[in-house]
Structures are given as structure tokens and as C-alpha cells.
C-alpha atoms as a PDB file:
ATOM      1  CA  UNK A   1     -31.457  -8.866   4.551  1.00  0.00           C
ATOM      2  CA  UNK A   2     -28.550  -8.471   1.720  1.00  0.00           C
ATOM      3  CA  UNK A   3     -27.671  -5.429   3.066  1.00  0.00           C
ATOM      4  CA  UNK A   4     -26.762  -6.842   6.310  1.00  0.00           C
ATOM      5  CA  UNK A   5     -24.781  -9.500   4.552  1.00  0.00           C
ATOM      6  CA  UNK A   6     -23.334  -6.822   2.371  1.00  0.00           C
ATOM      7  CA  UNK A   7     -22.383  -4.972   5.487  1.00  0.00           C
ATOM      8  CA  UNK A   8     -20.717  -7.745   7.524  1.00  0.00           C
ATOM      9  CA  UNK A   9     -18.744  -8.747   4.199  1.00  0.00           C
ATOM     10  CA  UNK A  10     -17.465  -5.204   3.734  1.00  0.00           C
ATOM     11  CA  UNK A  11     -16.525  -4.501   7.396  1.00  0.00           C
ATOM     12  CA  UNK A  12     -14.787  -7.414   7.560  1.00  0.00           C
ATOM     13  CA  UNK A  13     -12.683  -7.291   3.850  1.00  0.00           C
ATOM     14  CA  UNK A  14     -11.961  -3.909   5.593  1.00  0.00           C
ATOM     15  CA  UNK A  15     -10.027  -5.473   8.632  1.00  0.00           C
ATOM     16  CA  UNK A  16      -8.355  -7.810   6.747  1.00  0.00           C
ATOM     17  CA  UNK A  17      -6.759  -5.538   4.153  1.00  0.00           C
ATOM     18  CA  UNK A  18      -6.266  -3.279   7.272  1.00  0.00           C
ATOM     19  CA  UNK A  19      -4.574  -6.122   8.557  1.00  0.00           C
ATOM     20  CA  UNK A  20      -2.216  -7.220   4.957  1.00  0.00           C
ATOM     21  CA  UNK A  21      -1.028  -3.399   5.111  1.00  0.00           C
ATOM     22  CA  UNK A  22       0.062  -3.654   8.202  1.00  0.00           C
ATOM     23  CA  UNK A  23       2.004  -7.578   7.791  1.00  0.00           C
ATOM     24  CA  UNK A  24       3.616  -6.254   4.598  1.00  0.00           C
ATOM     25  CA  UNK A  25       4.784  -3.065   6.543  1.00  0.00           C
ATOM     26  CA  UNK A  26       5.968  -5.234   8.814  1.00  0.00           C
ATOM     27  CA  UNK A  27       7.927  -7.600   6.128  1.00  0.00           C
ATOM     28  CA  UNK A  28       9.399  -4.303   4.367  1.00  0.00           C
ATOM     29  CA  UNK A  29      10.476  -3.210   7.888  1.00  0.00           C
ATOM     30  CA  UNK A  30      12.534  -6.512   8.676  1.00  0.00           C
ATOM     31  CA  UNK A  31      13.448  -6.550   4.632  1.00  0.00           C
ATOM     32  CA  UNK A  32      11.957  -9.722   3.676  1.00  0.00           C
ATOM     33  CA  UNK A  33      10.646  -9.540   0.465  1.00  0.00           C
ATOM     34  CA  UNK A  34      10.094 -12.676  -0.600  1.00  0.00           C
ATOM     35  CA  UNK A  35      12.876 -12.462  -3.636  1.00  0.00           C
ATOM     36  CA  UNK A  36      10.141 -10.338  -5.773  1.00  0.00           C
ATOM     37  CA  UNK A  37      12.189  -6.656  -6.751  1.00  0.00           C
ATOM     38  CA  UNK A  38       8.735  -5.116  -7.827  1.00  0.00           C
ATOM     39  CA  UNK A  39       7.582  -6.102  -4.063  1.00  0.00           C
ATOM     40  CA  UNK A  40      10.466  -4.325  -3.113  1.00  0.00           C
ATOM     41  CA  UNK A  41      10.147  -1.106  -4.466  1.00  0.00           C
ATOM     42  CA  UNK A  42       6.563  -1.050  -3.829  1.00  0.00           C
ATOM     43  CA  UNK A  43       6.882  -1.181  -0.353  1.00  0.00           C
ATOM     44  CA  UNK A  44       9.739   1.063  -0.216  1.00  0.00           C
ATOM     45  CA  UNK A  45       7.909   3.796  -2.060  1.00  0.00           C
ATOM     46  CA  UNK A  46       4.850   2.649   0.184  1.00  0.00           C
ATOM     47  CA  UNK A  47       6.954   3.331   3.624  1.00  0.00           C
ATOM     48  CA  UNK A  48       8.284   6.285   2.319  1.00  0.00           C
ATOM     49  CA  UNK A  49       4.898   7.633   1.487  1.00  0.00           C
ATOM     50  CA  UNK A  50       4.267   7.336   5.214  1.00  0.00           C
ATOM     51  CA  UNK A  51       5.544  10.686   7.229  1.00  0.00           C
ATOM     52  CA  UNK A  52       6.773   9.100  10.830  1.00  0.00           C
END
């Protein structure tokens, strides 16, 4: 039975980081950064890292 429960918890943390990636993507794409430089340059190397 925890196994199950284990299961449904990790498919689902899996969406929702799947999800995050994609909304910060999205924020670095319309450069809004919410005033934080390291958040910045994180996503910037993170795009980057990404071959279009």
C-alpha cells in the first residue's frame, strides 16, 4: 500500500517540477526575473544549455 502512495507522490512531484521548468523558462523568456541577479544568470545559462 506505501508503494502506491509512494508512486502517486513521485509521479506527481514529477509534473509539477516539469511544470516550474517550464514557468521559469517562460519568465526568463519575457525577462522577468523578479529583481534576483543570481535568478538571472541561472536561467540564462539554463536557456542557453538548451540547443533550439
Amino acid at each position: 500500500m506505501w508503494k502506491a502512495a509512494l508512486l502517486k507522490v513521485l509521479y506527481y512531484a514529477f509534473f509539477i517540477i516539469i511544470f516550474l521548468f517550464a514557468v521559469l523558462i517562460f519568465l526568463r523568456l519575457t525577462d522577468f526575473y523578479f529583481g534576483f541577479e543570481v535568478f538571472e544568470k541561472f536561467l540564462d545559462s539554463f536557456i542557453r544549455s538548451i540547443n533550439f
